[in-house]
PDB file of N, CA and C in Angstrom:
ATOM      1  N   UNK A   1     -24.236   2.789   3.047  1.00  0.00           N
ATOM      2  CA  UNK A   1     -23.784   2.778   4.440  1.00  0.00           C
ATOM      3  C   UNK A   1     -24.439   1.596   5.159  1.00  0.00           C
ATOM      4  N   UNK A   2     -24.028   1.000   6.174  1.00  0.00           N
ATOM      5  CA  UNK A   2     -24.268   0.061   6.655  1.00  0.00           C
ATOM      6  C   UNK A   2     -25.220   0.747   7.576  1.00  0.00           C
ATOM      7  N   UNK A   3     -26.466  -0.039   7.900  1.00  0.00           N
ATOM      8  CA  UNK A   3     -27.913   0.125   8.453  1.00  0.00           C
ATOM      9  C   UNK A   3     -27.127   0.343  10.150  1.00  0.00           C
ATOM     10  N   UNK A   4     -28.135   1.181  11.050  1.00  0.00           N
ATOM     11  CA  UNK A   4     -27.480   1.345  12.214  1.00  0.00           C
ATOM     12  C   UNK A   4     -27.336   0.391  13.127  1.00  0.00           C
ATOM     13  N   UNK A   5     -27.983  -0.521  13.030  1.00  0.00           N
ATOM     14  CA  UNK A   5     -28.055  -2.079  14.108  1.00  0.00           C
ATOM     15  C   UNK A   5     -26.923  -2.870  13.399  1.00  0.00           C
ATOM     16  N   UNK A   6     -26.279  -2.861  12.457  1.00  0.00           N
ATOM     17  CA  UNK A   6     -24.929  -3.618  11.792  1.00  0.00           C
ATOM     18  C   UNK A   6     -23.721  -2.943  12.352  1.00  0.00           C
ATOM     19  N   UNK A   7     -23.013  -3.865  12.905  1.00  0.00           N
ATOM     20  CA  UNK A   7     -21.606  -3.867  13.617  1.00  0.00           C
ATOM     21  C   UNK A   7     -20.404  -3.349  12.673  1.00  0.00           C
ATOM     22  N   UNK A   8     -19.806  -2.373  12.882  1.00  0.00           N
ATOM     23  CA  UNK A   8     -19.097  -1.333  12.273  1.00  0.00           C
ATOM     24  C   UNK A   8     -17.570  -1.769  12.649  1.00  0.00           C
ATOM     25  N   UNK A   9     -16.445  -2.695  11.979  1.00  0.00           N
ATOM     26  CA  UNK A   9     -15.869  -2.618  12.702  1.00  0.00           C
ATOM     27  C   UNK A   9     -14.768  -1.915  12.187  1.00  0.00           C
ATOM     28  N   UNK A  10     -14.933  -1.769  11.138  1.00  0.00           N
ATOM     29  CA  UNK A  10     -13.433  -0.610  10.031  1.00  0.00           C
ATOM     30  C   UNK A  10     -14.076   0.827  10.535  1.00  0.00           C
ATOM     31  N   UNK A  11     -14.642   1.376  11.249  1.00  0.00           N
ATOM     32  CA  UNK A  11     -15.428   2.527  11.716  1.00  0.00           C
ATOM     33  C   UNK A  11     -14.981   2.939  12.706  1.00  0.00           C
ATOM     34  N   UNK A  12     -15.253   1.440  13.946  1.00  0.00           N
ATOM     35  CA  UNK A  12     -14.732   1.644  14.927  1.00  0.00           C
ATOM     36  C   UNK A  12     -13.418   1.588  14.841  1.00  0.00           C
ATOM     37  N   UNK A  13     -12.486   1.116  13.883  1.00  0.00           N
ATOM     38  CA  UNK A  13     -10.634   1.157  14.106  1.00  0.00           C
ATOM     39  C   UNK A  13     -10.412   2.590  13.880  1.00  0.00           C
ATOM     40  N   UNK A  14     -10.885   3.133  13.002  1.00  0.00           N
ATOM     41  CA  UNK A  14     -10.635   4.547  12.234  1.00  0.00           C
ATOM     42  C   UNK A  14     -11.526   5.257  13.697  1.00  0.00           C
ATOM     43  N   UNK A  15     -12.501   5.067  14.597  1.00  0.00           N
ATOM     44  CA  UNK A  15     -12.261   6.403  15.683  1.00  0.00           C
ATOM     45  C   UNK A  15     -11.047   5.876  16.707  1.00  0.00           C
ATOM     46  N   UNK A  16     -11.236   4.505  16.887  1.00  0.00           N
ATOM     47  CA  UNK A  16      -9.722   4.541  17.323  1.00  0.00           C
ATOM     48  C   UNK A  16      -8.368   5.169  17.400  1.00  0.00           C
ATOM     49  N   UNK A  17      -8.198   5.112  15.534  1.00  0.00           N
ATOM     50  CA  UNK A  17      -6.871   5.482  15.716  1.00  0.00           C
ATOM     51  C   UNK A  17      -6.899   7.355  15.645  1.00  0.00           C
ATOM     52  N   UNK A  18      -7.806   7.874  15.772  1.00  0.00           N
ATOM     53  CA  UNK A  18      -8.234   9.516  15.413  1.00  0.00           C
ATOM     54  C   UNK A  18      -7.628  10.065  16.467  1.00  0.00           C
ATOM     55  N   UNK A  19      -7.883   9.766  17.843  1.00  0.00           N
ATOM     56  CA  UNK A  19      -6.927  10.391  18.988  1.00  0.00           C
ATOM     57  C   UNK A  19      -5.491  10.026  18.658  1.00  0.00           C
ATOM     58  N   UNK A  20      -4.457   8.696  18.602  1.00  0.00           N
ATOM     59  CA  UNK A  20      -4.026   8.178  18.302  1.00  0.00           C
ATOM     60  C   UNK A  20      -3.037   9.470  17.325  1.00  0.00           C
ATOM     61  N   UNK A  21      -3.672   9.715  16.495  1.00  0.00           N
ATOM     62  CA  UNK A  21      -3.228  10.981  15.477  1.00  0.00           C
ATOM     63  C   UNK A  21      -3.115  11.738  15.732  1.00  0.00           C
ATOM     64  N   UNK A  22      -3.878  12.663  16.947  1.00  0.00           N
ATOM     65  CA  UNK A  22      -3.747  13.955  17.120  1.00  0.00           C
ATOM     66  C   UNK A  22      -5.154  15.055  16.866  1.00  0.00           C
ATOM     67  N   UNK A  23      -6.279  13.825  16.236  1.00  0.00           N
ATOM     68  CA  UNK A  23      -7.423  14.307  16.243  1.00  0.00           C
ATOM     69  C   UNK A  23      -8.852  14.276  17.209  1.00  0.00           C
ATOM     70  N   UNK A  24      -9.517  14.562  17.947  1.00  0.00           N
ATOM     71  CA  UNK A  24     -10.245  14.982  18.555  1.00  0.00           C
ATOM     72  C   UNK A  24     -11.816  15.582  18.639  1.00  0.00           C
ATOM     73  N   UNK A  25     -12.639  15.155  19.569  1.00  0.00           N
ATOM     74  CA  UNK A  25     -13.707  15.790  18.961  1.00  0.00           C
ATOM     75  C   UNK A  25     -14.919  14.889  18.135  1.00  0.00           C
ATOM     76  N   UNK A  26     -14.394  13.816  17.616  1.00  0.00           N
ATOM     77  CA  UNK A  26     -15.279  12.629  16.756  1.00  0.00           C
ATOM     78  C   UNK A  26     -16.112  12.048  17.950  1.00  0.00           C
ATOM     79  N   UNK A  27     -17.248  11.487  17.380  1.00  0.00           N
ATOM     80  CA  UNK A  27     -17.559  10.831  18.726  1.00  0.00           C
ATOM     81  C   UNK A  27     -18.473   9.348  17.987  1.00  0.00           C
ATOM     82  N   UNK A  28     -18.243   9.589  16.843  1.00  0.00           N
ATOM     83  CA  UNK A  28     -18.238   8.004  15.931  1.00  0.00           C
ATOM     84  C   UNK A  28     -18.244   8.353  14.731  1.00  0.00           C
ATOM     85  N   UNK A  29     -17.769   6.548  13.783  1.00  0.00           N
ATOM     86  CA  UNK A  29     -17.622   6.932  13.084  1.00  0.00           C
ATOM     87  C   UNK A  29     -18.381   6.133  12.017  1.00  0.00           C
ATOM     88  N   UNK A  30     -19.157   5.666  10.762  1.00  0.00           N
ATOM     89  CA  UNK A  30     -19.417   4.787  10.249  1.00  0.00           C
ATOM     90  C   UNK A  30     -18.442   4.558   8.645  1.00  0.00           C
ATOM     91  N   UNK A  31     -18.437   3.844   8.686  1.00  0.00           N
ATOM     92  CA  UNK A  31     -17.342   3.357   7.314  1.00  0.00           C
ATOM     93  C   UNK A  31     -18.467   2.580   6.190  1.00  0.00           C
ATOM     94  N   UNK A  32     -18.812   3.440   5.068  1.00  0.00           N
ATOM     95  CA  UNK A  32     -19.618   2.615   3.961  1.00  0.00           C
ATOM     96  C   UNK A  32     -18.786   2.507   2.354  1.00  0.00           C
ATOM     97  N   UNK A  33     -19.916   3.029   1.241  1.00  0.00           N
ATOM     98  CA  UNK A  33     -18.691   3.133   0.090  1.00  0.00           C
ATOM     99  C   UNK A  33     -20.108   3.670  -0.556  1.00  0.00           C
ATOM    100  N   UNK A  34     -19.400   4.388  -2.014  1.00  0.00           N
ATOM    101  CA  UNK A  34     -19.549   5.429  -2.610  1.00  0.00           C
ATOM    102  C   UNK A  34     -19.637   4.901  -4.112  1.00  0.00           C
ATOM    103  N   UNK A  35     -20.443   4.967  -5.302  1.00  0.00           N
ATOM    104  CA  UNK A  35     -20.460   4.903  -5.891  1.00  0.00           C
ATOM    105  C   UNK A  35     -20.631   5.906  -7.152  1.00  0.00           C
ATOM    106  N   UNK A  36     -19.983   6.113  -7.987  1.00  0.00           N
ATOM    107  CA  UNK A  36     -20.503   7.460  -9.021  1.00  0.00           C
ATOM    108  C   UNK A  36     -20.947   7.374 -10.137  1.00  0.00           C
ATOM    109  N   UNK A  37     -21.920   7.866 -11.279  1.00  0.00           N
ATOM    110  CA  UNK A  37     -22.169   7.182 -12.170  1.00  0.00           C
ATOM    111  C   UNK A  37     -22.345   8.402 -13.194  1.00  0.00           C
ATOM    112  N   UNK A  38     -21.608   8.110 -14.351  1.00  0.00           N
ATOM    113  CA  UNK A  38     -21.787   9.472 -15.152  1.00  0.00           C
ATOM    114  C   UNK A  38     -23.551   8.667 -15.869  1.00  0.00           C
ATOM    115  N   UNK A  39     -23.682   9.721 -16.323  1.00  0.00           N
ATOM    116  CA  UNK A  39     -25.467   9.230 -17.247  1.00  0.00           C
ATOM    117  C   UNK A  39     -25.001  10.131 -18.435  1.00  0.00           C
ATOM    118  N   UNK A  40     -25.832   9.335 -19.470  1.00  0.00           N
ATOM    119  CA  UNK A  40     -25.934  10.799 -20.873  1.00  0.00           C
ATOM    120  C   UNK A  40     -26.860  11.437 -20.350  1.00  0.00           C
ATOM    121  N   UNK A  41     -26.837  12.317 -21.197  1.00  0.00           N
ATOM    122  CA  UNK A  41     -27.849  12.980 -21.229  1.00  0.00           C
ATOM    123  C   UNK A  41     -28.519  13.951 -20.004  1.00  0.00           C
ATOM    124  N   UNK A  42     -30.079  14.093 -20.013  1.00  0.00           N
ATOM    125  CA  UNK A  42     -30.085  15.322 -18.869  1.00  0.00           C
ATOM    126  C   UNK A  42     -30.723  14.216 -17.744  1.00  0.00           C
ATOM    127  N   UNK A  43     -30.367  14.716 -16.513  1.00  0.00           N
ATOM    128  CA  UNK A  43     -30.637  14.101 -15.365  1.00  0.00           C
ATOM    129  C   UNK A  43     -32.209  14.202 -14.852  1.00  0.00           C
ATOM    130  N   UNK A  44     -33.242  13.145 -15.715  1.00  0.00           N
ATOM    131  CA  UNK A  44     -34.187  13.461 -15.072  1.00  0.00           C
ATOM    132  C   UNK A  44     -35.083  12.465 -13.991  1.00  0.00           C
ATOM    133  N   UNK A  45     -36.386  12.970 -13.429  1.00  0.00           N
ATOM    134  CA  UNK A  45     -36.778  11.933 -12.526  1.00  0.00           C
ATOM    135  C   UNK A  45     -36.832  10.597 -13.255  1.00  0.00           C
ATOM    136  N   UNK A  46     -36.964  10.397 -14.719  1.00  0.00           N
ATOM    137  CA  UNK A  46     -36.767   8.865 -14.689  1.00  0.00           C
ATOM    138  C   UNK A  46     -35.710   8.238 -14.692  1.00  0.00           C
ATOM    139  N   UNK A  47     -34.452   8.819 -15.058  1.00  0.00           N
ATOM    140  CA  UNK A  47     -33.508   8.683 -14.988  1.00  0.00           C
ATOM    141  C   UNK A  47     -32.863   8.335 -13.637  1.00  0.00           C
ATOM    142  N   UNK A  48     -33.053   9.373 -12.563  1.00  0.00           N
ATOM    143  CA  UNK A  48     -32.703   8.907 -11.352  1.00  0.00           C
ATOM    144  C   UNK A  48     -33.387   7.351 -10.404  1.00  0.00           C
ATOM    145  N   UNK A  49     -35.157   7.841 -11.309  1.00  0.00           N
ATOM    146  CA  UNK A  49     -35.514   6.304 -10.520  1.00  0.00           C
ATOM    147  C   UNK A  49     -34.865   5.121 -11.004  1.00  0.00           C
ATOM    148  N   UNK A  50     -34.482   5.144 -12.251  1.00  0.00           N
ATOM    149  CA  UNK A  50     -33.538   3.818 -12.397  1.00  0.00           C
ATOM    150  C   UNK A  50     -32.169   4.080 -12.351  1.00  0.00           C
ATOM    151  N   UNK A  51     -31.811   4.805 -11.640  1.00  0.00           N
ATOM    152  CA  UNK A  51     -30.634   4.285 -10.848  1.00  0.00           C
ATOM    153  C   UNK A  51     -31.044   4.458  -9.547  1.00  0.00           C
ATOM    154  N   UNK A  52     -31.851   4.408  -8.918  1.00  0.00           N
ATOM    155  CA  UNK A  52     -32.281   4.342  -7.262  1.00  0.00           C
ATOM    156  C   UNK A  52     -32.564   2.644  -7.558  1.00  0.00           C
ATOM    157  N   UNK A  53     -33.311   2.526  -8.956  1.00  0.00           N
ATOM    158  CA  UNK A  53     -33.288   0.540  -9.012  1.00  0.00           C
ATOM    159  C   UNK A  53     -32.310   0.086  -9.030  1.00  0.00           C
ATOM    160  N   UNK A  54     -30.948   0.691 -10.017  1.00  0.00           N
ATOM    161  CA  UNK A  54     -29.837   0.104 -10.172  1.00  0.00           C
ATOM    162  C   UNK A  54     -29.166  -0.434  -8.931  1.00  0.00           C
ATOM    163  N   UNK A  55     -29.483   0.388  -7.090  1.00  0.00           N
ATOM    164  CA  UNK A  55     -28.683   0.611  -6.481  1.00  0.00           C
ATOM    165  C   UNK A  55     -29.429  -0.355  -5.732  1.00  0.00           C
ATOM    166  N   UNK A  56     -30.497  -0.563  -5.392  1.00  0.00           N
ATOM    167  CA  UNK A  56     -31.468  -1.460  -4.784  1.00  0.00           C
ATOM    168  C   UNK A  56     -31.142  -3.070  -5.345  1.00  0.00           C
ATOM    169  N   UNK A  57     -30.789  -3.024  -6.370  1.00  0.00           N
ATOM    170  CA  UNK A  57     -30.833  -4.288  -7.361  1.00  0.00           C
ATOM    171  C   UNK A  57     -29.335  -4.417  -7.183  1.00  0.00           C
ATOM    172  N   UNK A  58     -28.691  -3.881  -7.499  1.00  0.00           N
ATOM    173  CA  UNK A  58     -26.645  -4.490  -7.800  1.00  0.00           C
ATOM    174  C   UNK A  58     -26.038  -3.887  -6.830  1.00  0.00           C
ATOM    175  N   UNK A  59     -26.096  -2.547  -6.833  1.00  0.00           N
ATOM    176  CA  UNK A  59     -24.529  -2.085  -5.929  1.00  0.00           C
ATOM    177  C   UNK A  59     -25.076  -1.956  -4.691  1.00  0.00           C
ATOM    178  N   UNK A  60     -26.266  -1.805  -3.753  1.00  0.00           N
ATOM    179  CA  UNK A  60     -25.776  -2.728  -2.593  1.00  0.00           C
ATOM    180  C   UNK A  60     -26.322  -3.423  -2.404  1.00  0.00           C
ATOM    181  N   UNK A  61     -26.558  -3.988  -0.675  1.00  0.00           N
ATOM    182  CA  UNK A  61     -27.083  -5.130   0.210  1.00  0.00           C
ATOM    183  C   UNK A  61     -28.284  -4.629   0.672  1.00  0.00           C
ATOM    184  N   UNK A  62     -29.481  -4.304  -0.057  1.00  0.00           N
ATOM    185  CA  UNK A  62     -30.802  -3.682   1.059  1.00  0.00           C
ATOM    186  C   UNK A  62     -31.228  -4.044   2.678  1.00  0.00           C
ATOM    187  N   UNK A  63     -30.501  -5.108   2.460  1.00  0.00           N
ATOM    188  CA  UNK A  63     -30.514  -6.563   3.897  1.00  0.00           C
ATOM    189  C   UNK A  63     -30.041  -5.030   4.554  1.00  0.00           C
ATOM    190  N   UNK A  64     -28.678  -5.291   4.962  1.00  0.00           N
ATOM    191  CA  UNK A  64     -27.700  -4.131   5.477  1.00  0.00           C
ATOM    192  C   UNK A  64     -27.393  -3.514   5.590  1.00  0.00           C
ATOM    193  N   UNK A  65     -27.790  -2.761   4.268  1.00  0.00           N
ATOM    194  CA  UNK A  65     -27.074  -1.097   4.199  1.00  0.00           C
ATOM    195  C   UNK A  65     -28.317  -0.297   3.775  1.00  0.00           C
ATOM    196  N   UNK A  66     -27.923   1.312   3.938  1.00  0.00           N
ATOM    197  CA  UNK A  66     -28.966   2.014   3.215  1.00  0.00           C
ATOM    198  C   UNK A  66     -28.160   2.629   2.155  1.00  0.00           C
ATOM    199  N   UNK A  67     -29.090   3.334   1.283  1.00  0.00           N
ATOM    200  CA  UNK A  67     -28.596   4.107   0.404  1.00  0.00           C
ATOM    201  C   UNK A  67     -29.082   5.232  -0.360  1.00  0.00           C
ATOM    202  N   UNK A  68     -28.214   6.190  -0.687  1.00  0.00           N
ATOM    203  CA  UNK A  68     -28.762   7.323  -1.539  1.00  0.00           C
ATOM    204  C   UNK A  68     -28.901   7.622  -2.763  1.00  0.00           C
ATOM    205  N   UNK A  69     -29.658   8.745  -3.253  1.00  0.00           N
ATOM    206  CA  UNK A  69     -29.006   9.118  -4.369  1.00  0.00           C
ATOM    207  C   UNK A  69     -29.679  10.338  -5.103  1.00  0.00           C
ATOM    208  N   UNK A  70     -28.003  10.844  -5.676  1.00  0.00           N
ATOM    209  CA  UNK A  70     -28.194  12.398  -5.463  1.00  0.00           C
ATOM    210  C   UNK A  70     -27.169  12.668  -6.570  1.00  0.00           C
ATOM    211  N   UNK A  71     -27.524  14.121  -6.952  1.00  0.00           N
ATOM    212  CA  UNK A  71     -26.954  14.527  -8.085  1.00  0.00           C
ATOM    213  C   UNK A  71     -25.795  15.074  -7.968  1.00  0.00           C
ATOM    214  N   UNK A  72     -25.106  15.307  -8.127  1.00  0.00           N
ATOM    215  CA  UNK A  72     -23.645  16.473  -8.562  1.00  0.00           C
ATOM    216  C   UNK A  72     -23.534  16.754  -9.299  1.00  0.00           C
ATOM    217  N   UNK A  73     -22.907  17.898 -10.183  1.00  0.00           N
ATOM    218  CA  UNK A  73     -22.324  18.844 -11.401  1.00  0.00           C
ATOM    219  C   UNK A  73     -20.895  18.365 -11.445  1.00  0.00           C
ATOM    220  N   UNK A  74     -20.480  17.806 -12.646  1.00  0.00           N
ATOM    221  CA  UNK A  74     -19.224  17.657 -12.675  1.00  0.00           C
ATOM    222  C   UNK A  74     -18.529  18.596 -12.551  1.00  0.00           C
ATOM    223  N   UNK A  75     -17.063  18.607 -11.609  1.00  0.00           N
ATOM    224  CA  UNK A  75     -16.461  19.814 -11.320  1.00  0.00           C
ATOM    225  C   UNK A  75     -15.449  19.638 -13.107  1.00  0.00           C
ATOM    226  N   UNK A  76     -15.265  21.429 -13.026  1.00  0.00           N
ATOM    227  CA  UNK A  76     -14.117  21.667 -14.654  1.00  0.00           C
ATOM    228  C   UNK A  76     -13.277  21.485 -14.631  1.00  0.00           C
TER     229      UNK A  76
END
């Protein structure tokens, strides 16, 4: 997600067009991106710290954005 002092402007079109639609109630919005990563094996703390490096290092901008990272169960 883009850091909160960085200018949002695909964020701000999308609360724009939300009334526009018929929706209501938002009162902002931020626009980032999502990455998913299957792993072998079992998900453990070393495992996650290198992909907390992976994410620091390649997939994003530390300058700009922040980022997470967190587990899920693949749905069946």
């Amino acid at each position: 997600m883009p850091k909160p002092e960085i200018l949002d402007p695909q964020g701000k079109a999308v609360l724009g067009a939300l009334p526009r639609l018929g929706f209501s109630g938002v009162t902002d919005v931020r626009q980032g991106k999502r990455f998913e990563l299957d792993v072998e094996g079992e998900v453990t703390d070393e495992v996650l710290a290198r992909v907390h490096e992976m994410a620091e290092t390649l997939l994003s901008n530390p300058v700009i954005e922040n980022f997470t990272v967190s587990v899920e169960e693949p749905v069946r």
